[in-house]
N, C-alpha and C. Protein backbone atom coordinates (compact mmCIF):
# COMPACT_ATOMS: atom_id res chain seq x y z
N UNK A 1 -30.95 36.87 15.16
CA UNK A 1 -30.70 35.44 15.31
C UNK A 1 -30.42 34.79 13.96
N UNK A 2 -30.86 35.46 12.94
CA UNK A 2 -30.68 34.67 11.57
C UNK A 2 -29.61 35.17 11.55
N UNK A 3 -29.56 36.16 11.11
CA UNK A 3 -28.03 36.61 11.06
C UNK A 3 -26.45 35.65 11.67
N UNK A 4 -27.28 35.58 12.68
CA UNK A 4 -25.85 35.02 13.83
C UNK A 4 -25.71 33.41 13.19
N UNK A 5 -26.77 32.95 12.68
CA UNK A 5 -26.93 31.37 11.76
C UNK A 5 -26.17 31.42 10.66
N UNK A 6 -26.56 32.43 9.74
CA UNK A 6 -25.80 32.91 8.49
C UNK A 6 -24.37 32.61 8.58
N UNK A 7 -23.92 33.74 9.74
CA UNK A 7 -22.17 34.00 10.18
C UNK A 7 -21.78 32.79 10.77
N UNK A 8 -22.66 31.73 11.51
CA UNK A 8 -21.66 31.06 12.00
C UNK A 8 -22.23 29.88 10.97
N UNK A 9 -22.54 29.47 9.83
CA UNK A 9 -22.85 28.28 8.65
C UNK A 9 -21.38 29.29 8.04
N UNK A 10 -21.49 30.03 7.80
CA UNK A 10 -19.82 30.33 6.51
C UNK A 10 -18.99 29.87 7.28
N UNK A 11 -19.46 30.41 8.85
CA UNK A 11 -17.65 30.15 9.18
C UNK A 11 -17.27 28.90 9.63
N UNK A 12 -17.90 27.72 9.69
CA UNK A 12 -17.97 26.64 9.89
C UNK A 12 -17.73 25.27 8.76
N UNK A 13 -19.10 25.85 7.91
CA UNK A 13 -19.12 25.06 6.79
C UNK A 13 -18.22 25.46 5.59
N UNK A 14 -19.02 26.95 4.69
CA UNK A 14 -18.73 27.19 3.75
C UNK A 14 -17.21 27.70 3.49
N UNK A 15 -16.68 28.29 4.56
CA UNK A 15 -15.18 28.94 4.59
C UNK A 15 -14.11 27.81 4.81
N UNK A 16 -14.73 26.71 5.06
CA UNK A 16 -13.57 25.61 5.22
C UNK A 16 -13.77 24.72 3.67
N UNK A 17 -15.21 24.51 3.38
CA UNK A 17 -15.26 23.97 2.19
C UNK A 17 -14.44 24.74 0.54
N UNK A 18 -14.51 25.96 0.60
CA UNK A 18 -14.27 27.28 0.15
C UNK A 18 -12.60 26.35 0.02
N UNK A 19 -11.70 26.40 1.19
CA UNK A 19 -10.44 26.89 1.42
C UNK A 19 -10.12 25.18 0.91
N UNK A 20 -10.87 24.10 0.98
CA UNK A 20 -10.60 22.85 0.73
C UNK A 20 -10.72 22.38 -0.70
N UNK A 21 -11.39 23.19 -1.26
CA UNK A 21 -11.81 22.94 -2.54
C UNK A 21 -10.41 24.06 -3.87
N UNK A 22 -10.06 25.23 -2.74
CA UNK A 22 -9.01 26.14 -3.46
C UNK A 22 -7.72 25.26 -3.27
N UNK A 23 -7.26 24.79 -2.38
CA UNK A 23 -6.55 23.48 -1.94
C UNK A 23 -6.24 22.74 -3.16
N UNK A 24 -7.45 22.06 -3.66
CA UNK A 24 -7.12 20.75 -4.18
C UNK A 24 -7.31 21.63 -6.11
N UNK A 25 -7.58 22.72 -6.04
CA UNK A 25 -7.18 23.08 -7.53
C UNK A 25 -5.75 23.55 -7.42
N UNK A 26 -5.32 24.15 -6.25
CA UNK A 26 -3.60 24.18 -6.21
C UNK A 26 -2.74 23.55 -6.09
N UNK A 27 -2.95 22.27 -5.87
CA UNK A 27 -2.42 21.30 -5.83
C UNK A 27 -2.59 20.38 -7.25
N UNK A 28 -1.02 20.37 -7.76
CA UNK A 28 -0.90 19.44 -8.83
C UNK A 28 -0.62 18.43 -8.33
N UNK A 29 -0.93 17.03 -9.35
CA UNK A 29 -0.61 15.80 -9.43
C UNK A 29 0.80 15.19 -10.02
N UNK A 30 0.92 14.42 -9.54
CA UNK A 30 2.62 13.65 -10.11
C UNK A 30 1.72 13.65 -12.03
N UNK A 31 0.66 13.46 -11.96
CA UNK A 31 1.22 13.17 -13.35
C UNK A 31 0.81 14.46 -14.40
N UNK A 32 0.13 15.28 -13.42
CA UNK A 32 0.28 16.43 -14.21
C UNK A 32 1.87 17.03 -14.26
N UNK A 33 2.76 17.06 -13.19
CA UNK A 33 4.27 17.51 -13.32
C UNK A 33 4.19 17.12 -14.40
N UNK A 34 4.58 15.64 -14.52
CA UNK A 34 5.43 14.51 -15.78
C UNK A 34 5.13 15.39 -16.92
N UNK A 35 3.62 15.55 -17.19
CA UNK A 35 3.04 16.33 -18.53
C UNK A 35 3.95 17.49 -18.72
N UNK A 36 3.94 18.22 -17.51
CA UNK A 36 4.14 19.59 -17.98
C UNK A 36 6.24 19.11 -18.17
N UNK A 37 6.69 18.70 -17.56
CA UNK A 37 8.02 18.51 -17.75
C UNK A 37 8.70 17.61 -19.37
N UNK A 38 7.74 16.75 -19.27
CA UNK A 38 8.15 16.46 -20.80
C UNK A 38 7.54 16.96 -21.79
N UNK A 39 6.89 18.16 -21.86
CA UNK A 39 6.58 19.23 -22.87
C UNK A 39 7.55 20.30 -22.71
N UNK A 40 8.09 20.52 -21.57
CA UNK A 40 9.29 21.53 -21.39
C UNK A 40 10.65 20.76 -22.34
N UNK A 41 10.57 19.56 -22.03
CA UNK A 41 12.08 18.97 -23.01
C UNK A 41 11.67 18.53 -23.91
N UNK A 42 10.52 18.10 -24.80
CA UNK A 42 10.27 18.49 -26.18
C UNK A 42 10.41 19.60 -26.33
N UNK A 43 9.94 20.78 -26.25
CA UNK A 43 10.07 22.22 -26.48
C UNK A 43 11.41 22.43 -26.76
N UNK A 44 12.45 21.92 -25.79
CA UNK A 44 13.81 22.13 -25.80
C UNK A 44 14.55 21.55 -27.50
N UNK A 45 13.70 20.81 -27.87
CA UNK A 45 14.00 20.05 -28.99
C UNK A 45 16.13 19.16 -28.76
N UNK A 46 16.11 19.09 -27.76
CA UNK A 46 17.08 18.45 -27.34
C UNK A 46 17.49 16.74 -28.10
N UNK A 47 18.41 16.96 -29.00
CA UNK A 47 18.28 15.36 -29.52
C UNK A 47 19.58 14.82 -29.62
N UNK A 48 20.64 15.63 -29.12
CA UNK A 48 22.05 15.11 -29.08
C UNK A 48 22.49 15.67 -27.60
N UNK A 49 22.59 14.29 -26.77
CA UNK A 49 23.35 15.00 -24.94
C UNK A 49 24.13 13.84 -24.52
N UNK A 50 24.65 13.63 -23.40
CA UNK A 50 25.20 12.94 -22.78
C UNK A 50 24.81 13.29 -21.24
N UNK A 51 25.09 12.14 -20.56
CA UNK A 51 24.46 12.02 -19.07
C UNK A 51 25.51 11.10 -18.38
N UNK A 52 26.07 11.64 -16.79
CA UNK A 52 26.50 10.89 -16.25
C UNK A 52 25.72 10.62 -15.01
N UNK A 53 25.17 9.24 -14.90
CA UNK A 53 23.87 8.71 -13.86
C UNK A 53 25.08 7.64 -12.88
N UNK A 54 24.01 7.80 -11.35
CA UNK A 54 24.33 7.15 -10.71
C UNK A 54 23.18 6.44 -10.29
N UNK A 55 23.17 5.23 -9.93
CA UNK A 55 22.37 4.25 -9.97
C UNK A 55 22.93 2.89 -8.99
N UNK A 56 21.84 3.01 -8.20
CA UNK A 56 21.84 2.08 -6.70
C UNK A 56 20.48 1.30 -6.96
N UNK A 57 20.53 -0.45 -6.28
CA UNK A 57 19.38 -0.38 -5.93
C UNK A 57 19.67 -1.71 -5.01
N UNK A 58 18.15 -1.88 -4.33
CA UNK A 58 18.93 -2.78 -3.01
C UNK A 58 20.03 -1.96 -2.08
N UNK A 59 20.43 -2.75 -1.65
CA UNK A 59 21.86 -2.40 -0.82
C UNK A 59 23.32 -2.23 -1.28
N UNK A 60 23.10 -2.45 -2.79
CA UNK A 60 24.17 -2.15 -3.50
C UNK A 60 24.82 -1.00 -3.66
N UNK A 61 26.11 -0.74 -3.81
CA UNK A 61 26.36 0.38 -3.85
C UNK A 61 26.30 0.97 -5.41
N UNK A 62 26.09 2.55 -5.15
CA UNK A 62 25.90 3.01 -6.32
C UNK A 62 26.60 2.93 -7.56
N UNK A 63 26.28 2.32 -9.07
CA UNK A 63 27.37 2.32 -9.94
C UNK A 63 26.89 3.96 -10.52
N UNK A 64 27.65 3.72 -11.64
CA UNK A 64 28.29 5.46 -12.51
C UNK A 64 28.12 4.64 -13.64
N UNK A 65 26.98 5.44 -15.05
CA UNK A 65 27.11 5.17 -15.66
C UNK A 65 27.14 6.25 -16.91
N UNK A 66 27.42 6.68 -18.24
CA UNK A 66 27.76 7.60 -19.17
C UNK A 66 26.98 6.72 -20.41
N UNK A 67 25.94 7.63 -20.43
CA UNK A 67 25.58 7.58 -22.47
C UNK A 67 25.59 9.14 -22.69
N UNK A 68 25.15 8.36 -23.98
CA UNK A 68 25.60 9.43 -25.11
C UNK A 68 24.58 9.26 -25.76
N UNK A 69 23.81 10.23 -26.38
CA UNK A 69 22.45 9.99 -26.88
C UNK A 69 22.65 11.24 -28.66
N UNK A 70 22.35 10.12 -29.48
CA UNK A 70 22.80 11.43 -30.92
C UNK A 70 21.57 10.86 -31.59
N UNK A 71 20.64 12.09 -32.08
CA UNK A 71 19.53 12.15 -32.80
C UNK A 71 18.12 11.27 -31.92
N UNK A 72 18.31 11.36 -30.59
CA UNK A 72 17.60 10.66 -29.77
C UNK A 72 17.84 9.28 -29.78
N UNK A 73 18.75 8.63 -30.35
CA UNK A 73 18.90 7.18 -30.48
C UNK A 73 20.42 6.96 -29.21
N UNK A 74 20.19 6.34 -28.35
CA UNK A 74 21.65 6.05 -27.47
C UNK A 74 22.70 5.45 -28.43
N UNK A 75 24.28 6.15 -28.04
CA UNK A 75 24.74 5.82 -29.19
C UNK A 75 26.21 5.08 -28.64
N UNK A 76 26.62 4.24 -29.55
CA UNK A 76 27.72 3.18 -29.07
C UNK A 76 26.97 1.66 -29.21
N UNK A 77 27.77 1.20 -29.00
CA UNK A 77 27.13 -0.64 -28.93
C UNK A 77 27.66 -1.09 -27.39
N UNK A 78 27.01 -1.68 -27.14
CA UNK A 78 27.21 -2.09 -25.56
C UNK A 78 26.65 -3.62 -25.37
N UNK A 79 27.16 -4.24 -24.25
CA UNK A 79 26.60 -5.47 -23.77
C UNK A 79 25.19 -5.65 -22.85
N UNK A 80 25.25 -4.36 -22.34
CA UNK A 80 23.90 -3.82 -21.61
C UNK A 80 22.90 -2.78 -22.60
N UNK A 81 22.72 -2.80 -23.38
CA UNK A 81 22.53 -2.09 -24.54
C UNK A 81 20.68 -1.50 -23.72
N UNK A 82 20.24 -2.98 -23.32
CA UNK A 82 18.30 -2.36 -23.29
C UNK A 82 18.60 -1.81 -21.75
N UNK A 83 19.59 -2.01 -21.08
CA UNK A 83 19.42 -1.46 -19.58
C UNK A 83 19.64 -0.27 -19.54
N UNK A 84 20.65 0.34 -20.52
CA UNK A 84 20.94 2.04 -20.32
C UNK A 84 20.23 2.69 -21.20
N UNK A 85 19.33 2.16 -22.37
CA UNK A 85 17.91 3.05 -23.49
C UNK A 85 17.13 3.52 -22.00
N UNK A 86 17.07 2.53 -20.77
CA UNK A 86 16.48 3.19 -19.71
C UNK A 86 16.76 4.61 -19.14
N UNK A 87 18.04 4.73 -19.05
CA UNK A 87 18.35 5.67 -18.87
C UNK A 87 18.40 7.01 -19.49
N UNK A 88 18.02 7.01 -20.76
CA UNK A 88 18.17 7.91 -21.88
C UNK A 88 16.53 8.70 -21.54
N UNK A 89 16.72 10.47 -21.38
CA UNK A 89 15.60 11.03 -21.40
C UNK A 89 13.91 10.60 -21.49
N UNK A 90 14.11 9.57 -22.60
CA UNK A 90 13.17 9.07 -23.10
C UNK A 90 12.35 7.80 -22.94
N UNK A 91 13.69 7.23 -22.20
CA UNK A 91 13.40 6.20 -21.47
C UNK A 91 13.18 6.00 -20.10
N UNK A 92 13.27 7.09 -19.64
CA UNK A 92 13.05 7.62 -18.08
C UNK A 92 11.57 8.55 -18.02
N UNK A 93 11.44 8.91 -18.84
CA UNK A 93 9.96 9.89 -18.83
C UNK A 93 9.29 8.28 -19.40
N UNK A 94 9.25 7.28 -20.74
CA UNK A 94 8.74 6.03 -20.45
C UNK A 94 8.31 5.56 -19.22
N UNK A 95 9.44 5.47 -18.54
CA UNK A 95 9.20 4.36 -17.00
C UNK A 95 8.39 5.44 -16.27
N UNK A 96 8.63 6.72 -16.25
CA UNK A 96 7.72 7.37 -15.44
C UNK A 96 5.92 7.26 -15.66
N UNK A 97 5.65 7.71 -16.77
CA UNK A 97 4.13 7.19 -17.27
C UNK A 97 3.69 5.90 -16.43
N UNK A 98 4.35 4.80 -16.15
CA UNK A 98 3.79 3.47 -15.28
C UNK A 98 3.89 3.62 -13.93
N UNK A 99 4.96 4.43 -13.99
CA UNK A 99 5.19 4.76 -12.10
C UNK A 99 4.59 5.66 -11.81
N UNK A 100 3.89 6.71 -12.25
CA UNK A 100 3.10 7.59 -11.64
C UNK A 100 1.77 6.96 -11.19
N UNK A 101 1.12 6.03 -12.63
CA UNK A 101 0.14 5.24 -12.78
C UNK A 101 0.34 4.44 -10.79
N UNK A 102 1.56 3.50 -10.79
CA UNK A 102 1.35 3.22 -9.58
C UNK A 102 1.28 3.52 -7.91
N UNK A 103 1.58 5.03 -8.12
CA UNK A 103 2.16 5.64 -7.01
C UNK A 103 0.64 5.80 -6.14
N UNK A 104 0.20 5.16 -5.70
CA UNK A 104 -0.79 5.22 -4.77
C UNK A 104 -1.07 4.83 -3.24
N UNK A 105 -1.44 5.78 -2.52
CA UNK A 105 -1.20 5.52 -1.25
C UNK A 105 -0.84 4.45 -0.48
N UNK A 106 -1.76 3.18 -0.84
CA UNK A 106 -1.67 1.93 -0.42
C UNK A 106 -1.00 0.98 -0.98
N UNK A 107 -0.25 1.60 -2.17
CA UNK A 107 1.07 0.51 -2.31
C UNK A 107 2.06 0.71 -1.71
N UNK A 108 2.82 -1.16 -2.02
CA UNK A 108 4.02 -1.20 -1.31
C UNK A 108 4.89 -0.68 -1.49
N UNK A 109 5.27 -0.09 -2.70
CA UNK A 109 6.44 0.70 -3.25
C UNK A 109 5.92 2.62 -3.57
N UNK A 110 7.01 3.11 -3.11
CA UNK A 110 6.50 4.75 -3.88
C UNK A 110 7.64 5.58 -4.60
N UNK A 111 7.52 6.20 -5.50
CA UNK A 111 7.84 6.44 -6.49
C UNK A 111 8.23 7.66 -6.22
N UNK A 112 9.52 8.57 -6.29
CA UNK A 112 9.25 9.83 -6.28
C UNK A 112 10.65 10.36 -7.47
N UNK A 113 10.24 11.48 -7.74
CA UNK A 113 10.42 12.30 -8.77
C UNK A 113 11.05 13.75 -8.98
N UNK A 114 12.22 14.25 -9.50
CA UNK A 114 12.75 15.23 -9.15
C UNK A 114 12.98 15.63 -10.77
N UNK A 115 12.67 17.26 -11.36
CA UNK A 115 12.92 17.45 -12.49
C UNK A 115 14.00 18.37 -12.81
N UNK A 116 14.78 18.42 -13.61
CA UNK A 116 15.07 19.73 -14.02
C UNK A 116 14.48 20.89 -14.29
N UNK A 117 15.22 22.04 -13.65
CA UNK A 117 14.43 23.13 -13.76
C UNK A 117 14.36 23.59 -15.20
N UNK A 118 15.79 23.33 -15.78
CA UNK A 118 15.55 24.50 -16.82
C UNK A 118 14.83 23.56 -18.01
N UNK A 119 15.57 22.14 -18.29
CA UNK A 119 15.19 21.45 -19.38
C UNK A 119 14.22 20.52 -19.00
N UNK A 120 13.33 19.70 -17.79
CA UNK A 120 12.38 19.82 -17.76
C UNK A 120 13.09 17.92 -17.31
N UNK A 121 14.13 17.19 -18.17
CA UNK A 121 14.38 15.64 -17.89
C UNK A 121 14.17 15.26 -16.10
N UNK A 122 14.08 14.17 -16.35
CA UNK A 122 14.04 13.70 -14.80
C UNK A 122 15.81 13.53 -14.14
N UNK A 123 15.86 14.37 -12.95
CA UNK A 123 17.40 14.30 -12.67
C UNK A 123 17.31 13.36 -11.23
N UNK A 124 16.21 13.02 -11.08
CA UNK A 124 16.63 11.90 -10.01
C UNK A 124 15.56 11.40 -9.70
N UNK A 125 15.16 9.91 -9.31
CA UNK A 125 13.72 9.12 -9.50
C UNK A 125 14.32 7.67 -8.36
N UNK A 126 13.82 7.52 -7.28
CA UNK A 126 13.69 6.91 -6.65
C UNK A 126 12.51 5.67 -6.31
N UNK A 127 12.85 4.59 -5.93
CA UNK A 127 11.05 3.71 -5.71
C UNK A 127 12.00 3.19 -3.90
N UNK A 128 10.99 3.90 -3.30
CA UNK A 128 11.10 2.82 -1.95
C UNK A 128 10.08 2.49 -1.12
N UNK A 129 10.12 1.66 -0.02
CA UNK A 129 9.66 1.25 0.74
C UNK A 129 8.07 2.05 1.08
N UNK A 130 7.44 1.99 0.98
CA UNK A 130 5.80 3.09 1.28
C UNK A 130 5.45 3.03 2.99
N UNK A 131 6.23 3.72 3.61
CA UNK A 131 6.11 3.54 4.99
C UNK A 131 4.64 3.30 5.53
N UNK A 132 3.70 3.53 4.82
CA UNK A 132 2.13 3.82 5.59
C UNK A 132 1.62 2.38 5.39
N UNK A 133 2.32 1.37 4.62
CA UNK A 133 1.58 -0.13 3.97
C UNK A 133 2.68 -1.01 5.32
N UNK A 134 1.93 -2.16 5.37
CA UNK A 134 2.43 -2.85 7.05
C UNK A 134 3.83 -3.67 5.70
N UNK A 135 4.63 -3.91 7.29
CA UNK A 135 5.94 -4.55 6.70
C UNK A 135 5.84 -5.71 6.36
N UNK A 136 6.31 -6.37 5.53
CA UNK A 136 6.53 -7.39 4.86
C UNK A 136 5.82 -7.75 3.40
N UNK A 137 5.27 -6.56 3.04
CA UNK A 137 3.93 -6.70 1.75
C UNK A 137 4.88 -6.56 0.65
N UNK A 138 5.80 -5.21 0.61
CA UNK A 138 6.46 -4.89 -0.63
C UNK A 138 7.81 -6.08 -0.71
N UNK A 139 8.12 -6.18 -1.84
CA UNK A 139 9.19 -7.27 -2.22
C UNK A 139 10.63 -7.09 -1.53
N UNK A 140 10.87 -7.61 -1.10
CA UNK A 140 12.45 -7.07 -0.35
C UNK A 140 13.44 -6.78 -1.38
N UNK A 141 14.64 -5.91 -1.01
CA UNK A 141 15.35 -5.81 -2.24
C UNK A 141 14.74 -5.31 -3.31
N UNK A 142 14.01 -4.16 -3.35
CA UNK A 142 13.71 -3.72 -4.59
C UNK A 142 13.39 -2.39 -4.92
N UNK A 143 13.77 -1.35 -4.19
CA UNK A 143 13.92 -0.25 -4.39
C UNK A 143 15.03 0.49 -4.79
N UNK A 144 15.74 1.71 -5.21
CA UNK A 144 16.05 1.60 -6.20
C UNK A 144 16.34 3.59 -6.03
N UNK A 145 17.32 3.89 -6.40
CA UNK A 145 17.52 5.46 -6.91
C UNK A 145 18.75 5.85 -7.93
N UNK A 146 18.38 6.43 -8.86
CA UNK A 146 18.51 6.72 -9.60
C UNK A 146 18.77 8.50 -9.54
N UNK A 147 20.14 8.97 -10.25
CA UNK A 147 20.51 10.46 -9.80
C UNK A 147 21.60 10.71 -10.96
N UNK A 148 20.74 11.87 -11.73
CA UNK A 148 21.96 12.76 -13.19
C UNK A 148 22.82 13.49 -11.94
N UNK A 149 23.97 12.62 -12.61
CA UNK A 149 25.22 13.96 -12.02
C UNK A 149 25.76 14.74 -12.72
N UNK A 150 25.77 14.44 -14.31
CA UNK A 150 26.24 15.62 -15.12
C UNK A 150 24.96 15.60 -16.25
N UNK A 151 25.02 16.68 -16.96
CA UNK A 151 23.75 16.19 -18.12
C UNK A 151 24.47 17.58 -18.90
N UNK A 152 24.90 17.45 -20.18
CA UNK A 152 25.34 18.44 -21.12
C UNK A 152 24.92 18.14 -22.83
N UNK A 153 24.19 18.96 -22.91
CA UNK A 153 23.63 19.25 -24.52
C UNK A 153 24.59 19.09 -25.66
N UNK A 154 25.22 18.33 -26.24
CA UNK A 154 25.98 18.08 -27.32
C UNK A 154 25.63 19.22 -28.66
N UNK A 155 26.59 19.92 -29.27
CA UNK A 155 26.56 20.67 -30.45
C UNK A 155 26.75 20.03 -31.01
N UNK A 156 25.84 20.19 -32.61
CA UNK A 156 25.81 19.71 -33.67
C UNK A 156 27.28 19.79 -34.45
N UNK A 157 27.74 19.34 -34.67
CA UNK A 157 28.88 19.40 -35.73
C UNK A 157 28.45 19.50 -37.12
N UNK A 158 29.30 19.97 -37.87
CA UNK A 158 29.63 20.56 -39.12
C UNK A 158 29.02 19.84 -40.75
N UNK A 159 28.54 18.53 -40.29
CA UNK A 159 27.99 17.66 -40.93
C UNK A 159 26.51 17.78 -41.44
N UNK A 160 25.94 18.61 -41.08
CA UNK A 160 24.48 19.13 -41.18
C UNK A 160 24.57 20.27 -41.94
């Protein structure tokens, strides 16, 4: 009879606690990714690229936009100058650090996140609607995706 107590407490309690607890150490967090992905593109030591992004938000349709990034600084002069530093590697792993921070079940907005495999940048980052929060809480008009369609590593030229 003890015995039969023993076998059926593991297989009840301890074998589910066991399998719930191996669960949640295999399971990473959004902001452990972020970590491990922007240590993959530091590593890369990547400081001269160009990016062609597409970028929607609202109901708008998607624009196309091209920087050029030399010595990590975005390069050209522009009229939108602080809207596309957003877009630059560095400024997208930036915005990510706050958006992971908010990505929590019970908000109105959620955040999601797609990396490169090999170099580690974010190639596409979305915020929408948090289906599980009741309608009308999150701000209308304000979600948002964001998608690299080209991304190529610039060679140093002859000047170095």
């Amino acid at each position: 009879m003890k015995r039969a107590l023993i076998v059926l407490f593991l297989l009840t309690v301890a074998a589910p606690l066991c399998f719930s607890l191996g669960n949640r150490e295999l399971k990473r967090s959004d902001s452990k990714i972020l970590t491990d992905n922007i240590i993959k593109w530091k590593n890369h030591e990547i400081r001269d690229y160009s990016m062609k992004i597409e970028y929607s938000y609202s109901n708008n349709i998607g624009q196309i936009y091209e920087i050029t990034v030399i010595d990590g600084e975005l390069a050209g002069t522009t009229d939108n100058r602080d809207f596309l530093e957003g877009f630059t590697v560095d400024g997208l792993f930036e915005d990510a650090r706050k958006y992971v921070k908010a990505n929590k079940k019970d908000s109105p907005m959620l955040y999601m996140f797609k990396y490169d495999e090999e170099y580690g940048y974010i190639n596409y980052l979305a915020r929408i609607y948090n289906p599980n929060v009741k309608a009308g809480v999150a701000p209308s008009g304000y979600n948002f995706v964001l998608k690299v369609l080209e991304f190529s590593v610039l060679e140093r030229d002859s000047r170095e």
